[in-house]
PDB file of N, CA and C in Angstrom:
ATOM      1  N   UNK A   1      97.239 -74.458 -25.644  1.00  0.00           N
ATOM      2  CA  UNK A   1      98.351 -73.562 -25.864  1.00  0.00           C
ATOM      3  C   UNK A   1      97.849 -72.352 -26.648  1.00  0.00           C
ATOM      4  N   UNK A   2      98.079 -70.996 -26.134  1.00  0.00           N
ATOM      5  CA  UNK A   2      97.566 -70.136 -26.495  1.00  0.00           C
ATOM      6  C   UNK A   2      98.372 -69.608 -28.253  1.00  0.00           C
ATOM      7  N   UNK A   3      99.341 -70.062 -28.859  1.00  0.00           N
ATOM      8  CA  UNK A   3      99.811 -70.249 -29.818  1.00  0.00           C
ATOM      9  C   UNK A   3      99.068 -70.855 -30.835  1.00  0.00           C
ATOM     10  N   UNK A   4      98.894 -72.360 -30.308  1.00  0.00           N
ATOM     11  CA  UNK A   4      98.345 -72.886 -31.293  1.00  0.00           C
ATOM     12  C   UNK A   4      97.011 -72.302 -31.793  1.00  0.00           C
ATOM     13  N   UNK A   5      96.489 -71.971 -30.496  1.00  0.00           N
ATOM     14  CA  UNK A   5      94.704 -70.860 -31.110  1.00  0.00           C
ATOM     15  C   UNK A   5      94.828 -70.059 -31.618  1.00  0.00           C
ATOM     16  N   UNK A   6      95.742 -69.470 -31.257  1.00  0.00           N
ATOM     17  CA  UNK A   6      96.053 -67.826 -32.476  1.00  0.00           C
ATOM     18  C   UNK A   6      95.956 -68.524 -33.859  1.00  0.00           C
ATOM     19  N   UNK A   7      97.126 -68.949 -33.640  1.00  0.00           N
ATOM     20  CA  UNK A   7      97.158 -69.631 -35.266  1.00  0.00           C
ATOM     21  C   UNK A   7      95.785 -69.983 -35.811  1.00  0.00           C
ATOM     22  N   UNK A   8      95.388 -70.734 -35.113  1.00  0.00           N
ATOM     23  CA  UNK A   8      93.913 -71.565 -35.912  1.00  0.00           C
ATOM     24  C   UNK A   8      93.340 -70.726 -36.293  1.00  0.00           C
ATOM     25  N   UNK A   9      93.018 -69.353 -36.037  1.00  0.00           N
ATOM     26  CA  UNK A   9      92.129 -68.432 -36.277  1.00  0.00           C
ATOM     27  C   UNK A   9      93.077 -67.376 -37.389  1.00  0.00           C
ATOM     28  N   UNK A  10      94.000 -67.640 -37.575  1.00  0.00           N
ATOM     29  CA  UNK A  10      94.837 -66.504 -38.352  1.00  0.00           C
ATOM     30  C   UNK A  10      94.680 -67.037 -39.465  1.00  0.00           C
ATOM     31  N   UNK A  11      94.966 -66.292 -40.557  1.00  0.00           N
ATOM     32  CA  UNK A  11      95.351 -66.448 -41.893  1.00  0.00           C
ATOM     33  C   UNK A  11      96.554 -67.175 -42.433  1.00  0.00           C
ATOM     34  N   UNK A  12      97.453 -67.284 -41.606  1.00  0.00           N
ATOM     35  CA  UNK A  12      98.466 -67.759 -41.672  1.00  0.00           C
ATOM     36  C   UNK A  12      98.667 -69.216 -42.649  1.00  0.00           C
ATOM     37  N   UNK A  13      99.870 -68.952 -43.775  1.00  0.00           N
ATOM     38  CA  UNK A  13      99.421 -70.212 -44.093  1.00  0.00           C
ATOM     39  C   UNK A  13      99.473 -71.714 -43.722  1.00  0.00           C
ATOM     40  N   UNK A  14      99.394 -72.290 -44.985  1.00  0.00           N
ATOM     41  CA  UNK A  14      99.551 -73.829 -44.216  1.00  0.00           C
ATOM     42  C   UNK A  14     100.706 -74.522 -43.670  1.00  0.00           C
ATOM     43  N   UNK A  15     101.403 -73.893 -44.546  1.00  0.00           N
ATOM     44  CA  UNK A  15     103.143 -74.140 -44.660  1.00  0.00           C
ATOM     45  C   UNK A  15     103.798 -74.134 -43.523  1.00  0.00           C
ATOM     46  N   UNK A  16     103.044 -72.609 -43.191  1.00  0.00           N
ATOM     47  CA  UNK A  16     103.499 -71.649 -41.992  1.00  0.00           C
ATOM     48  C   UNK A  16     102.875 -72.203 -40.932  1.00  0.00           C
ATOM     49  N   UNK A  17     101.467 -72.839 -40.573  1.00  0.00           N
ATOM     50  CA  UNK A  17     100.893 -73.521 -39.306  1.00  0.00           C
ATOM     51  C   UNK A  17     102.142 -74.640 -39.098  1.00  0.00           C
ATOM     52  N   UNK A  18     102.491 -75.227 -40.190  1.00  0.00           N
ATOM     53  CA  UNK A  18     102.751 -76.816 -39.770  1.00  0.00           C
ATOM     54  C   UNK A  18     103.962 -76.532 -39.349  1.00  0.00           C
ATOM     55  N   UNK A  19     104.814 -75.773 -39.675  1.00  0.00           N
ATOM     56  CA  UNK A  19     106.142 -75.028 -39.136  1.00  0.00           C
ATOM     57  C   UNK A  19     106.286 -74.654 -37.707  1.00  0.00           C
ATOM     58  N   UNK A  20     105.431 -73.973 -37.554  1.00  0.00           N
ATOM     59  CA  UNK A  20     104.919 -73.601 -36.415  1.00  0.00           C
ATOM     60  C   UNK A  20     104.741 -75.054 -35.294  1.00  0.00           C
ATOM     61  N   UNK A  21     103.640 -76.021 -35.861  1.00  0.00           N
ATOM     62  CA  UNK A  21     103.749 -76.712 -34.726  1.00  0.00           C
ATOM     63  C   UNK A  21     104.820 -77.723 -34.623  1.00  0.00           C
ATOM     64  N   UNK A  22     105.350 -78.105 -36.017  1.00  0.00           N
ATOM     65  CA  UNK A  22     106.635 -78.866 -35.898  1.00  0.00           C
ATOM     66  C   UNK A  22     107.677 -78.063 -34.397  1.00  0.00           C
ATOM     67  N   UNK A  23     107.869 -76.636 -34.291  1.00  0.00           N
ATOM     68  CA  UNK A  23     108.496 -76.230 -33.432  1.00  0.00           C
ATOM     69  C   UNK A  23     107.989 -76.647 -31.924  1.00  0.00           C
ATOM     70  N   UNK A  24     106.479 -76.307 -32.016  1.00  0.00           N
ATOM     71  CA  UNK A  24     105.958 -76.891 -30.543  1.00  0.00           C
ATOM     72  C   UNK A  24     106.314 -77.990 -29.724  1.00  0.00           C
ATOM     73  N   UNK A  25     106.085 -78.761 -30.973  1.00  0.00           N
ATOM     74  CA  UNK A  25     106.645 -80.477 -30.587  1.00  0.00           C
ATOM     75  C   UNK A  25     108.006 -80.642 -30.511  1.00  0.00           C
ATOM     76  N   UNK A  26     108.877 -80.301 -31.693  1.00  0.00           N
ATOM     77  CA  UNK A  26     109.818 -81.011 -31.516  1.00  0.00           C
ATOM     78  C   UNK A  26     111.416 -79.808 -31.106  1.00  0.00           C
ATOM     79  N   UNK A  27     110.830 -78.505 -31.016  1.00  0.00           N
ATOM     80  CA  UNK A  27     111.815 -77.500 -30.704  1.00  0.00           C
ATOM     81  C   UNK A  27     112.698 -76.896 -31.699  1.00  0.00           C
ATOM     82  N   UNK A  28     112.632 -77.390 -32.991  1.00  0.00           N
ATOM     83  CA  UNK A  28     113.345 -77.521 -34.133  1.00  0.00           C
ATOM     84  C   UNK A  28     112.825 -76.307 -35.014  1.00  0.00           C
ATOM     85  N   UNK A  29     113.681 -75.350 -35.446  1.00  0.00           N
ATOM     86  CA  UNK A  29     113.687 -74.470 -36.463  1.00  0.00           C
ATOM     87  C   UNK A  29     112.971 -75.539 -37.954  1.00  0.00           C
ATOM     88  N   UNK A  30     112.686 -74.678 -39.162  1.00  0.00           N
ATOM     89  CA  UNK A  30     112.804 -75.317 -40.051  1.00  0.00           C
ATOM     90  C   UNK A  30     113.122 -74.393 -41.448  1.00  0.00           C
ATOM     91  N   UNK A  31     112.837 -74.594 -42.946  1.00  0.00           N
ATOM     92  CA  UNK A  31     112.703 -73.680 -43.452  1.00  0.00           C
ATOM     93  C   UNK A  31     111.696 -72.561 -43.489  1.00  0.00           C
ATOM     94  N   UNK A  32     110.730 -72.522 -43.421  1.00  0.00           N
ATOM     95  CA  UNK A  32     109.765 -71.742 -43.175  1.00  0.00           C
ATOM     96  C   UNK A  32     109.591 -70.780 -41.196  1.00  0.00           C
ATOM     97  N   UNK A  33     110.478 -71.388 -40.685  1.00  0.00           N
ATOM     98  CA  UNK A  33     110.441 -70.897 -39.445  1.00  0.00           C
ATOM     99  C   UNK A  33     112.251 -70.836 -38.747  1.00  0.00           C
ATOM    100  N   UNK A  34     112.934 -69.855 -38.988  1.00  0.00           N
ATOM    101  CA  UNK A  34     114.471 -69.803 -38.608  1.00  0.00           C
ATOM    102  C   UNK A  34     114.428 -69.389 -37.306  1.00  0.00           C
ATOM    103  N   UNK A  35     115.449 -69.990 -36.645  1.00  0.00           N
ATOM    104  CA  UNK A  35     115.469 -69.716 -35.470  1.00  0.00           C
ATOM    105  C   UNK A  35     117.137 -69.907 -35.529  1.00  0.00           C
ATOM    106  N   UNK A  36     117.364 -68.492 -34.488  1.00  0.00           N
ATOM    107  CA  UNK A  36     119.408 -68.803 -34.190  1.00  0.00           C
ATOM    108  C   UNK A  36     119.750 -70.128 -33.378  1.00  0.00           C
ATOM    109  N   UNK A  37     121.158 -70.508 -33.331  1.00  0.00           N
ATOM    110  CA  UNK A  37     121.040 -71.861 -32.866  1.00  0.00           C
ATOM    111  C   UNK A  37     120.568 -71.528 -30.934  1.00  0.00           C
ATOM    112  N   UNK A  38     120.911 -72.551 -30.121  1.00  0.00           N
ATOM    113  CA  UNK A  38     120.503 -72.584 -28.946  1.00  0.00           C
ATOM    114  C   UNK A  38     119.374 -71.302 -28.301  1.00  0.00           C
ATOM    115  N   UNK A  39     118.784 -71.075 -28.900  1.00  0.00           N
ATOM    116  CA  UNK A  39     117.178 -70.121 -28.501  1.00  0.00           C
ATOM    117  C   UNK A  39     116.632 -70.371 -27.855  1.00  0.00           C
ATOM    118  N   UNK A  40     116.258 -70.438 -26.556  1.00  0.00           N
ATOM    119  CA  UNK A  40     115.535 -70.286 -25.561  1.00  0.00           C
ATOM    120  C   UNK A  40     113.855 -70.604 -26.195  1.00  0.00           C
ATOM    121  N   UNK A  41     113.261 -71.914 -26.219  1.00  0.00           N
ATOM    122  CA  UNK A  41     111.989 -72.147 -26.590  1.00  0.00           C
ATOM    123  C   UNK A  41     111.143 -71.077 -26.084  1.00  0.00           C
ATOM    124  N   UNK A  42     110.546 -70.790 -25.045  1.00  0.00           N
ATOM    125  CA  UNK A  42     109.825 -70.058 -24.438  1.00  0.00           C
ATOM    126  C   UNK A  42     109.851 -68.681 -24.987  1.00  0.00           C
ATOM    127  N   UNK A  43     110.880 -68.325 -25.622  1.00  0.00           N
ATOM    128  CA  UNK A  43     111.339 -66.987 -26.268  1.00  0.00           C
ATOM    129  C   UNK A  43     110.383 -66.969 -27.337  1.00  0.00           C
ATOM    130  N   UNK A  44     110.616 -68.096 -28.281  1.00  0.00           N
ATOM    131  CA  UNK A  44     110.525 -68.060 -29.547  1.00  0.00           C
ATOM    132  C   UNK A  44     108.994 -68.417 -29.309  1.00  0.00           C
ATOM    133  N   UNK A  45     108.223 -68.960 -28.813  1.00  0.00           N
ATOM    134  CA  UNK A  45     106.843 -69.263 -28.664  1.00  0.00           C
ATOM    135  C   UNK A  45     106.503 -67.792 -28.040  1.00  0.00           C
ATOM    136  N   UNK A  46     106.858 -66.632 -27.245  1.00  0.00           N
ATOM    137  CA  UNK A  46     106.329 -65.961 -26.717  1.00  0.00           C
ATOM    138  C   UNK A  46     106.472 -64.353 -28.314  1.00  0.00           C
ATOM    139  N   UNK A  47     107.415 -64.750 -28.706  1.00  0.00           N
ATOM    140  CA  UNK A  47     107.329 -63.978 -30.133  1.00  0.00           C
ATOM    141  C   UNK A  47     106.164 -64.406 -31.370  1.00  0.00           C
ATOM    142  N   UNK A  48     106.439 -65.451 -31.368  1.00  0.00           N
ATOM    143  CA  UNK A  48     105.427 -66.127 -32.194  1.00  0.00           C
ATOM    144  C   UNK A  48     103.929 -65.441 -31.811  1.00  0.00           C
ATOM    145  N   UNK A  49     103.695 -65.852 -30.590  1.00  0.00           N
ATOM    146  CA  UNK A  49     102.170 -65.647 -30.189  1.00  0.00           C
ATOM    147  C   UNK A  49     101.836 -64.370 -30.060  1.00  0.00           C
ATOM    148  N   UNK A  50     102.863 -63.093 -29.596  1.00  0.00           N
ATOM    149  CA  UNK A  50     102.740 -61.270 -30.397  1.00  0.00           C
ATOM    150  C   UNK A  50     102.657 -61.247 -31.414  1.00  0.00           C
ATOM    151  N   UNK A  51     103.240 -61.851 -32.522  1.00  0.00           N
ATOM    152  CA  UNK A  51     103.590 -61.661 -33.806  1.00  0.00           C
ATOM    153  C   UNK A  51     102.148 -62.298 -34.630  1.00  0.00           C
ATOM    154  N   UNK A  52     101.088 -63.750 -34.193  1.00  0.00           N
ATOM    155  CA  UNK A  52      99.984 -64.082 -34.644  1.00  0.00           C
ATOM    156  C   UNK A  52      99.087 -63.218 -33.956  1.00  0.00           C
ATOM    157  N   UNK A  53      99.159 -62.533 -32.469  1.00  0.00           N
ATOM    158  CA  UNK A  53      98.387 -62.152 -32.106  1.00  0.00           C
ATOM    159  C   UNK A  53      97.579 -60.298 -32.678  1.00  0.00           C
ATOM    160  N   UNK A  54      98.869 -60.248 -32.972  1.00  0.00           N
ATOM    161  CA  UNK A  54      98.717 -58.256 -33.743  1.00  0.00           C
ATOM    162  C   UNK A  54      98.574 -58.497 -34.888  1.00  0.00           C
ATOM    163  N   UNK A  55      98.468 -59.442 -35.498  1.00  0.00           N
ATOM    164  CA  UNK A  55      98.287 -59.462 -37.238  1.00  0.00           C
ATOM    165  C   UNK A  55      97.881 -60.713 -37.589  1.00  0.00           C
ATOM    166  N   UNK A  56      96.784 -61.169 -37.066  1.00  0.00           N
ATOM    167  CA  UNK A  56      95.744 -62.300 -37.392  1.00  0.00           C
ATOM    168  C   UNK A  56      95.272 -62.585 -38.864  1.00  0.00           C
ATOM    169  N   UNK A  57      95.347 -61.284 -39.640  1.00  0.00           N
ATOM    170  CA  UNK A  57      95.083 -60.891 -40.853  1.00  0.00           C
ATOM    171  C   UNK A  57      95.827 -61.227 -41.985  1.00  0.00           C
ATOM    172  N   UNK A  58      97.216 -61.550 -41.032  1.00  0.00           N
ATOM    173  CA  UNK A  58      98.592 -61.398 -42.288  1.00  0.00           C
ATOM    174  C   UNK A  58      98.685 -62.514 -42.850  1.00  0.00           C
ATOM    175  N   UNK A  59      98.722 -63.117 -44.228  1.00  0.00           N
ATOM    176  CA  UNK A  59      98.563 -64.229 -44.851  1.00  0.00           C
ATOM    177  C   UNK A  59     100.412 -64.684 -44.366  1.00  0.00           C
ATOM    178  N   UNK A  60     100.930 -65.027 -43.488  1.00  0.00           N
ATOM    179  CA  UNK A  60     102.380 -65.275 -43.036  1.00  0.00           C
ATOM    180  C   UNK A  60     102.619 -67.067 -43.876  1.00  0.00           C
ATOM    181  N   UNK A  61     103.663 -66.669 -44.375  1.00  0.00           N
ATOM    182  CA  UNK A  61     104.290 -67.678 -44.942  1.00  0.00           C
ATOM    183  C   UNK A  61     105.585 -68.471 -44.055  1.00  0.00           C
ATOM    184  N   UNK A  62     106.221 -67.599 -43.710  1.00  0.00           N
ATOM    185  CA  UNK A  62     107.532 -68.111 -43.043  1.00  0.00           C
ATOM    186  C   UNK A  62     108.096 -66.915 -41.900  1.00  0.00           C
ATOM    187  N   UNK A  63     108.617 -66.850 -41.024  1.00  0.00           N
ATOM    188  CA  UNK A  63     109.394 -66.010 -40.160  1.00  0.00           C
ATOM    189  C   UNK A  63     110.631 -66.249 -39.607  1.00  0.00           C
ATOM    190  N   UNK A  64     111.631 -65.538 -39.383  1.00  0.00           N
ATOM    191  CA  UNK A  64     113.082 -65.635 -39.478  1.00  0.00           C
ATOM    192  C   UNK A  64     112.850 -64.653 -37.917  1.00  0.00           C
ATOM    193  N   UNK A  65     113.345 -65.019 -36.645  1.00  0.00           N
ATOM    194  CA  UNK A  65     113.695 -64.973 -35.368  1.00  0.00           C
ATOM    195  C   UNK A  65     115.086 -64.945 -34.936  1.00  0.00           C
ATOM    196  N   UNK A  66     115.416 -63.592 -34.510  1.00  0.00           N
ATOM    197  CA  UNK A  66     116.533 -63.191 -34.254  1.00  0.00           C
ATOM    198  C   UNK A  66     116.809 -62.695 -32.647  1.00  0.00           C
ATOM    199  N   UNK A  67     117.961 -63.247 -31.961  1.00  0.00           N
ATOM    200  CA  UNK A  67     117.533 -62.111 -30.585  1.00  0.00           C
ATOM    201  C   UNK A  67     118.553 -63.346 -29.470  1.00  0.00           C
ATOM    202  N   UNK A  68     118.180 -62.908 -28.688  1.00  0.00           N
ATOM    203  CA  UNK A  68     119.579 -63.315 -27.947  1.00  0.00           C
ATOM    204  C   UNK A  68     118.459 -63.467 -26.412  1.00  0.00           C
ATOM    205  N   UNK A  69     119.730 -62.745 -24.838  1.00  0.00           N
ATOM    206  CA  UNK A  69     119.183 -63.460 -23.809  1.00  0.00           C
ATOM    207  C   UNK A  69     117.658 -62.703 -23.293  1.00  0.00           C
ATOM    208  N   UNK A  70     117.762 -60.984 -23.414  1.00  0.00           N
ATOM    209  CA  UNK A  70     116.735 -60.878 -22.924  1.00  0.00           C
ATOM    210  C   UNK A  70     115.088 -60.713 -24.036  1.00  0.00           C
ATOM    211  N   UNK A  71     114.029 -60.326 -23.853  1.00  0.00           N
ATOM    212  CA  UNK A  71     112.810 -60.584 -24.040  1.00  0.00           C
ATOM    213  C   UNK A  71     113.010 -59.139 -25.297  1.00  0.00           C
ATOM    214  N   UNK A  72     113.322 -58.917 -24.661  1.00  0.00           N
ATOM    215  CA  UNK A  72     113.617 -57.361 -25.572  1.00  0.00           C
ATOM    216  C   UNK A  72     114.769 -57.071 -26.875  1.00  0.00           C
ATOM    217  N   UNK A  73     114.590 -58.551 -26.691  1.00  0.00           N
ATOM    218  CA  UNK A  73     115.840 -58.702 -27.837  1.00  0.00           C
ATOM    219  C   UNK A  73     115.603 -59.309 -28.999  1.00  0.00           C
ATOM    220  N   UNK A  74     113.666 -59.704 -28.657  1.00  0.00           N
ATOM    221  CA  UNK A  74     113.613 -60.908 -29.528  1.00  0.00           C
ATOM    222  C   UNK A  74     112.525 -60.216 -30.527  1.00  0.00           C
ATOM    223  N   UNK A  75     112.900 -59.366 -31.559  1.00  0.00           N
ATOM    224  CA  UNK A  75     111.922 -58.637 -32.664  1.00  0.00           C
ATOM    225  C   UNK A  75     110.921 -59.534 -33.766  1.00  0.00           C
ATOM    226  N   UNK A  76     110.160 -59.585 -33.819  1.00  0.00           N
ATOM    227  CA  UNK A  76     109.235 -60.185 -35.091  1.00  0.00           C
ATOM    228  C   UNK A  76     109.182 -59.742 -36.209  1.00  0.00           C
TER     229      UNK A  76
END
């Protein structure tokens, strides 16, 4: 999964990896990772992986995901 590699290589923290894959697996928002209710998985993994991919650098703690039906809706 091209997510999970970003991550491995990012700065991102730990908090923030395990957040991250808790979502992979189990689809579930958490504190460190908000998601609106019924979100389209594929959305939120395809934000995620722009958002590790342009800023590999960024020590990311937590991210809050907002956005609705189309792709263009979904800001980092």
């Amino acid at each position: 999964m091209k997510l999970l590699e970003l991550l491995d290589g990012s700065a991102a923290a730990p908090a923030f990896r395990k957040a991250v894959h808790h979502f992979t697996s189990a689809g579930q928002s958490t504190e460190r990772l908000v998601l609106p209710p019924n979100v389209p998985h594929i959305k939120v993994e395809r934000a995620l992986t722009k958002l590790v991919e342009e800023h590999p650098k960024l020590p990311m703690e937590s991210a809050e995901i907002s956005g609705y039906s189309g792709c263009e809706l979904f800001p980092w």
